[in-house]
N, C-alpha and C. Protein backbone atom coordinates (compact mmCIF):
# COMPACT_ATOMS: atom_id res chain seq x y z
N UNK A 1 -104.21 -91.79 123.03
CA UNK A 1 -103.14 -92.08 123.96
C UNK A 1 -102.59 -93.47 123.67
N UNK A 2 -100.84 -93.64 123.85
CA UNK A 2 -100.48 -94.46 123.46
C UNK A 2 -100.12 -95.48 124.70
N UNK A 3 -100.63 -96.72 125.33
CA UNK A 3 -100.09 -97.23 126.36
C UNK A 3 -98.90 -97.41 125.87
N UNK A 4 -98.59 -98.49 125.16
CA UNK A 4 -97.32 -99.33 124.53
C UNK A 4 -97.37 -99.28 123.10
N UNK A 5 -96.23 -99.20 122.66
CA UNK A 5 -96.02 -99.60 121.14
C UNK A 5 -95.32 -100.37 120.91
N UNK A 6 -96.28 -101.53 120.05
CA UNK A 6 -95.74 -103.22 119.37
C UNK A 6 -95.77 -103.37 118.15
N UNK A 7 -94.56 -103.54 117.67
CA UNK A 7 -94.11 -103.42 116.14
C UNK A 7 -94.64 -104.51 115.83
N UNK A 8 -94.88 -105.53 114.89
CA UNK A 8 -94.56 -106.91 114.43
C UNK A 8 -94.15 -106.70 112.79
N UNK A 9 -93.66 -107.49 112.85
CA UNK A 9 -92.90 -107.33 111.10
C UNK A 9 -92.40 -108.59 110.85
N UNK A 10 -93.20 -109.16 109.37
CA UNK A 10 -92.86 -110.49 108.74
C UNK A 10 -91.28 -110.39 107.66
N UNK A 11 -90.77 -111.47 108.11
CA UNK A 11 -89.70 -111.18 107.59
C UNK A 11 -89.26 -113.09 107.06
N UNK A 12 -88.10 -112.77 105.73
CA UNK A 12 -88.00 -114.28 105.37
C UNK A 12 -87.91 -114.47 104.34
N UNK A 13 -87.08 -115.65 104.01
CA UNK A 13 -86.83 -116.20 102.41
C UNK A 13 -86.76 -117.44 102.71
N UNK A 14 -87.04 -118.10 101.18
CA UNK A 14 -86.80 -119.54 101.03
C UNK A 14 -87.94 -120.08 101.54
N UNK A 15 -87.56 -121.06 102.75
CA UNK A 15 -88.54 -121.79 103.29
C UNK A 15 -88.31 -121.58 104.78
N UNK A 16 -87.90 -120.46 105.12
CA UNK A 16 -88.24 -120.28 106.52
C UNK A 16 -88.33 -119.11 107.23
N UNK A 17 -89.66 -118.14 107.37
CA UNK A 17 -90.44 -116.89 107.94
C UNK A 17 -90.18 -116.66 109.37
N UNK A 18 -90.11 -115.44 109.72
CA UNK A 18 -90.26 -115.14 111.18
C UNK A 18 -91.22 -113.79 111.18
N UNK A 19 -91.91 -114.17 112.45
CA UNK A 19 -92.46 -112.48 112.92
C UNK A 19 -91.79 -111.97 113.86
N UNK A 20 -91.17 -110.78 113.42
CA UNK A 20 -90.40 -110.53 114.53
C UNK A 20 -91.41 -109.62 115.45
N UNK A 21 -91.02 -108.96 116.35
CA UNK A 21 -91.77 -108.54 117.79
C UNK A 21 -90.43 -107.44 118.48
N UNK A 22 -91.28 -106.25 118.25
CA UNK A 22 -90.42 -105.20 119.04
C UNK A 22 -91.61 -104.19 119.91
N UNK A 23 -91.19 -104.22 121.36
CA UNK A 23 -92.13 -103.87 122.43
C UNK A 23 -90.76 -102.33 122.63
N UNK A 24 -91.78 -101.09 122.64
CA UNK A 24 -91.33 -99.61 122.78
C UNK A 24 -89.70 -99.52 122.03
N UNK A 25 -89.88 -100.63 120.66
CA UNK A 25 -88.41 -100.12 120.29
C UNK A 25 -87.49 -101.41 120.53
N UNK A 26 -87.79 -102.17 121.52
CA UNK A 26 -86.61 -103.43 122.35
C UNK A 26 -87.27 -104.70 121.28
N UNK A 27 -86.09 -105.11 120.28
CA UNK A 27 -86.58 -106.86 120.09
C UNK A 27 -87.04 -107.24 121.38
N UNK A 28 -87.78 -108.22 120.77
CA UNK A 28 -88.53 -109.16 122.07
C UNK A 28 -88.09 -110.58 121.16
N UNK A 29 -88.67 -111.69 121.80
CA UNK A 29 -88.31 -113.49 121.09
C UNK A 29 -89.06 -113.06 119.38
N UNK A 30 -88.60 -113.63 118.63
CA UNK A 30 -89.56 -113.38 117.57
C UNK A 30 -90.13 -115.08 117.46
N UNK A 31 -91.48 -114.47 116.50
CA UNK A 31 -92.40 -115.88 116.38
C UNK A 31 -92.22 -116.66 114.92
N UNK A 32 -91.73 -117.89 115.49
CA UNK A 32 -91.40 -118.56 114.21
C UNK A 32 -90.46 -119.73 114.81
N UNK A 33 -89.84 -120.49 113.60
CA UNK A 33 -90.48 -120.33 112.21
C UNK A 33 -91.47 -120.95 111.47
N UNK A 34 -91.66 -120.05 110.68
CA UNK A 34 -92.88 -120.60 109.68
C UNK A 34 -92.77 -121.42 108.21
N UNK A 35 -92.68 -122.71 107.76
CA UNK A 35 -92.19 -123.07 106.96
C UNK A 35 -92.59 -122.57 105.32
N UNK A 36 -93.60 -121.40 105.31
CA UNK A 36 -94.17 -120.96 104.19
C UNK A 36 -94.50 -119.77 104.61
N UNK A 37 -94.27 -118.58 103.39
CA UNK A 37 -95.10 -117.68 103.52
C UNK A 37 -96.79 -117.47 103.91
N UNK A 38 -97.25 -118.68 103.19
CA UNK A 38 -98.70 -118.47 103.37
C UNK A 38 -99.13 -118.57 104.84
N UNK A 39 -98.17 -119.95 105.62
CA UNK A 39 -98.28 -120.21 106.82
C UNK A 39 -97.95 -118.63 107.57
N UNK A 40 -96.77 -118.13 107.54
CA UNK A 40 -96.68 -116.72 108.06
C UNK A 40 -97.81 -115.86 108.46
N UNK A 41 -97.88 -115.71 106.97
CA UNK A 41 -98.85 -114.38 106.83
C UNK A 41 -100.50 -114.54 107.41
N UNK A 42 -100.42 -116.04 107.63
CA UNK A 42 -101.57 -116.49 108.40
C UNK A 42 -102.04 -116.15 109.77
N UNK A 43 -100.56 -117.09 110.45
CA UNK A 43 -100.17 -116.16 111.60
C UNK A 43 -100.46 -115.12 111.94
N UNK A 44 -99.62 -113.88 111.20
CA UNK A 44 -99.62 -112.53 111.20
C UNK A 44 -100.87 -111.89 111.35
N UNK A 45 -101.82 -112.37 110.90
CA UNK A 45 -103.43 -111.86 110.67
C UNK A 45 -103.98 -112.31 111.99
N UNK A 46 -103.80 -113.61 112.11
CA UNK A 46 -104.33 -113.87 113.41
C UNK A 46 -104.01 -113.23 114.64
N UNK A 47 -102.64 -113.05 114.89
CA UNK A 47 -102.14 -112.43 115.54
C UNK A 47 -102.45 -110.38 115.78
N UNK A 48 -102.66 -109.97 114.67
CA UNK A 48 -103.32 -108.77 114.59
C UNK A 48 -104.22 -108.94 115.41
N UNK A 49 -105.71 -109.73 114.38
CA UNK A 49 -106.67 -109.78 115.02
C UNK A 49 -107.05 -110.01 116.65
N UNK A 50 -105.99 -110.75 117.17
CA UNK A 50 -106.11 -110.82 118.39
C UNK A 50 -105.89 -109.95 119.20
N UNK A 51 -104.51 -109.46 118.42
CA UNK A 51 -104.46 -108.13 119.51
C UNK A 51 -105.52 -107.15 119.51
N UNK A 52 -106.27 -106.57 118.33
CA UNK A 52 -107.30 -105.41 117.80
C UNK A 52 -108.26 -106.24 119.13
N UNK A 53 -108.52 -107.65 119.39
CA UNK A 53 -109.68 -108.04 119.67
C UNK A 53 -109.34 -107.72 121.25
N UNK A 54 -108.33 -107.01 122.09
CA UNK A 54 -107.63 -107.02 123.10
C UNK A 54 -108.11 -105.41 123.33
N UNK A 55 -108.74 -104.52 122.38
CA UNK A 55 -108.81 -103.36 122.43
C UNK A 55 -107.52 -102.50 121.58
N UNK A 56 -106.16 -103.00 121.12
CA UNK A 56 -105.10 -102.29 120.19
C UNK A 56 -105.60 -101.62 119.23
N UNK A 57 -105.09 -100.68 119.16
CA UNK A 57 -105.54 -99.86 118.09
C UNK A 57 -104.56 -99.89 116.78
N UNK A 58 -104.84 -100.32 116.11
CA UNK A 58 -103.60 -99.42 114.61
C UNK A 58 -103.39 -98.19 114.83
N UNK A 59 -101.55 -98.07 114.39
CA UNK A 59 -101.46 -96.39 114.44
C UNK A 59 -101.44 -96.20 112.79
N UNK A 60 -102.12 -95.18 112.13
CA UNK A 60 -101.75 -95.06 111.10
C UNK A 60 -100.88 -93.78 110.80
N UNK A 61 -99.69 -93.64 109.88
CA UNK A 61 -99.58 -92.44 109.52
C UNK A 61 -100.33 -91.58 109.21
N UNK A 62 -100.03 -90.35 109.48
CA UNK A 62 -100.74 -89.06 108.56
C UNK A 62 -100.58 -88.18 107.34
């Protein structure tokens, strides 16, 4: 069962990243910016992890 579905998706060139954030479909604020990819994708993990650590599940395709 699905309560909510939260997109996040790294997005970005050059020297400046965003995570964007879409709640059932609706942009929400996105998180950023990040002055490096590495910084990003750092983020991004952490941010997973926190949510998984919240009980979220990954949806995976089939």
């Amino acid at each position: 069962m699905v309560d909510q579905l939260v997109v996040y998706t790294l997005r970005g060139a050059d020297d400046e990243f965003w995570i964007d954030v879409a709640v059932e479909g609706v942009p929400a604020e996105p998180i950023g910016p990040f002055a490096s990819l590495d910084e990003a994708q750092a983020a991004f993990g952490d941010l997973v992890d926190m949510m998984r650590a919240t009980g979220a599940q990954d949806i995976r395709p089939s």
